[in-house]
Protein backbone atom coordinates (compact mmCIF):
# COMPACT_ATOMS: atom_id res chain seq x y z
CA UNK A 1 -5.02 -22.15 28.28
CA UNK A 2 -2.30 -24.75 27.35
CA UNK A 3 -2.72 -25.48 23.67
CA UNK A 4 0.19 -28.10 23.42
CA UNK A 5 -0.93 -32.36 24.48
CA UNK A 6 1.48 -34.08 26.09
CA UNK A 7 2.70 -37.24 24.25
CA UNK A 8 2.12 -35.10 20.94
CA UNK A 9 5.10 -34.20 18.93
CA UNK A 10 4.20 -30.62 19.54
CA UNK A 11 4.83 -30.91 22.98
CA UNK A 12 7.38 -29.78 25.17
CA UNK A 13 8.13 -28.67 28.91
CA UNK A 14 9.35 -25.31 27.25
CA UNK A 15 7.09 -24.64 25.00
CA UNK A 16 4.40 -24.59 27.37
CA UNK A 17 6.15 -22.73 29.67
CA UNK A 18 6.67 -20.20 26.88
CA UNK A 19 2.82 -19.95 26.55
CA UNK A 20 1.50 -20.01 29.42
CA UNK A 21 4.24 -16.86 30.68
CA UNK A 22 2.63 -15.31 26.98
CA UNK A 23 -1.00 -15.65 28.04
CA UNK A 24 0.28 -14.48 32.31
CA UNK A 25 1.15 -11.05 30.24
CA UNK A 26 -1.08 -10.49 27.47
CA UNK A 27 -2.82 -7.47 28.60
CA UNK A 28 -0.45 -6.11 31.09
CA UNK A 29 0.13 -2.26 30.18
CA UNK A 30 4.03 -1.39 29.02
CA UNK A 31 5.35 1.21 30.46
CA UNK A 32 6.96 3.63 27.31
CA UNK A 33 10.04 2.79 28.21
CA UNK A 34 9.76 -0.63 27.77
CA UNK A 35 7.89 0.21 24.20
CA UNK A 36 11.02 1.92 23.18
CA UNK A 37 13.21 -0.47 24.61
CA UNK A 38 11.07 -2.92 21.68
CA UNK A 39 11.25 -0.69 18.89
CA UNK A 40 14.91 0.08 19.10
CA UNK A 41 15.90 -3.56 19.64
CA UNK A 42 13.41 -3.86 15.52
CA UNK A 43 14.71 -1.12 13.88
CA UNK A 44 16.56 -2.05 10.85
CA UNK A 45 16.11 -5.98 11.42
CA UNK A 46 13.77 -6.70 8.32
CA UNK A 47 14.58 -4.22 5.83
CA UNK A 48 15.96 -4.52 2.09
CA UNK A 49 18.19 -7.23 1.50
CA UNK A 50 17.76 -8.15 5.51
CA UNK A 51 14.18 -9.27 5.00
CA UNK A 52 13.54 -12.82 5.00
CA UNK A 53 11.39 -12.34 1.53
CA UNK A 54 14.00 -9.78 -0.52
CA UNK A 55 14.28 -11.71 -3.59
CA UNK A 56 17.21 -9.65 -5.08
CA UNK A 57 15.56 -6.39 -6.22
CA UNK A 58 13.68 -7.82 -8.93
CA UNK A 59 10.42 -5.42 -8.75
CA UNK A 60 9.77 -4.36 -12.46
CA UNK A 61 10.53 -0.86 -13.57
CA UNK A 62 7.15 -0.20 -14.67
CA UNK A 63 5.54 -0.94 -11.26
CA UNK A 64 8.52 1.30 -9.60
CA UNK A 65 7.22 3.96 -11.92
CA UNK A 66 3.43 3.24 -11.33
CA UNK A 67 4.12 3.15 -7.31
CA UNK A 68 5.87 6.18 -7.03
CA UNK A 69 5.05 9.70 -5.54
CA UNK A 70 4.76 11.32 -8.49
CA UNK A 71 3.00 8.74 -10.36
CA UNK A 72 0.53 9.24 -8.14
CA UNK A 73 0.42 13.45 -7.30
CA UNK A 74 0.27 13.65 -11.11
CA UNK A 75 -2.82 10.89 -11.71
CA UNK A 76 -4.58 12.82 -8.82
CA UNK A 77 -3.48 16.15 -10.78
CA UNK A 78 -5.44 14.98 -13.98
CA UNK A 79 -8.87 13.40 -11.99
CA UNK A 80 -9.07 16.31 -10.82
CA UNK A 81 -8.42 18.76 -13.30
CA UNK A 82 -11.23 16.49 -15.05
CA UNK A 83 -13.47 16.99 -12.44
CA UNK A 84 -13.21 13.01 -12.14
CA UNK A 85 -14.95 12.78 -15.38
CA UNK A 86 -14.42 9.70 -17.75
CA UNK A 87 -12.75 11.32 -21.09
CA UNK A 88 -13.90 8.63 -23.26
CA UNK A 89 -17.48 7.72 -21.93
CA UNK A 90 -18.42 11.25 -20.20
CA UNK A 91 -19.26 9.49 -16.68
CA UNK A 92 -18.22 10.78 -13.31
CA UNK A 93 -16.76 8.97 -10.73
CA UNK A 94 -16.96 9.59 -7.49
CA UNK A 95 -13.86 7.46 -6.35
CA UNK A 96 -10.57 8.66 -7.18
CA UNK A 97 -9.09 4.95 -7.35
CA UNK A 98 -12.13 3.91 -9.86
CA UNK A 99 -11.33 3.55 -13.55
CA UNK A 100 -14.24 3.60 -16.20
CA UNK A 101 -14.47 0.41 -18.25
CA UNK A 102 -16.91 0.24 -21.01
C-alpha cells in the first residue's frame, strides 16, 4: 500500500521507497540480537534536558512532592490504616485512587 500520489507535494521517489521497504518488514520476527542492537542505539537519546519537550525544569515543587514515592507509600499508609473509610462523611471506598466529595 503506497499512501503517497504522485504529482502531490507529498510525493517523492524516496519516500515511497521508504514505505513500501516499512510495510515489506512489518511483521518479520527480530532476532534478540537485533532488539538489543535497537535499544542500545535509544538509550539515553530522549532524556532530561535531551528531550525534544524539556522546558528547563520548570515542574512545580508541589507536584514533585505530590508525585513522589513517598507521597504516595504514605497516602496508601493512611487509606489503609482507615480501612478506606471517608473521615469526614463515614463512606467507604473501594478504590484507593477515589476521593470522597460531598
Amino acid at each position: 500500500m503506497i499512501v503517497a500520489v504522485q504529482g502531490t507535494p507529498e510525493f517523492n521517489e524516496y519516500s515511497v521507497f521508504l514505505r513500501a521497504i516499512s510495510v515489506a518488514l512489518s511483521g518479520k520476527p527480530k532476532s534478540l540480537e537485533t532488539k538489543l542492537k535497537y535499544s542500545l542505539a535509544r538509550k539515553g537519546k530522549y532524556v532530561g534536558d535531551k528531550h525534544p519537550n524539556w522546558k528547563g525544569g520548570i515542574t512545580p515543587v508541589h507536584q514533585i512532592i505530590r508525585n513522589s514515592k513517598e507521597s504516595k507509600e504514605w497516602a496508601a499508609f493512611i487509606r489503609k490504616r482507615d480501612n478506606f473509610t471517608c473521615q469526614e462523611c463515614g463512606a467507604v471506598v473501594n478504590d484507593s485512587n477515589a476521593t470522597v466529595i460531598s
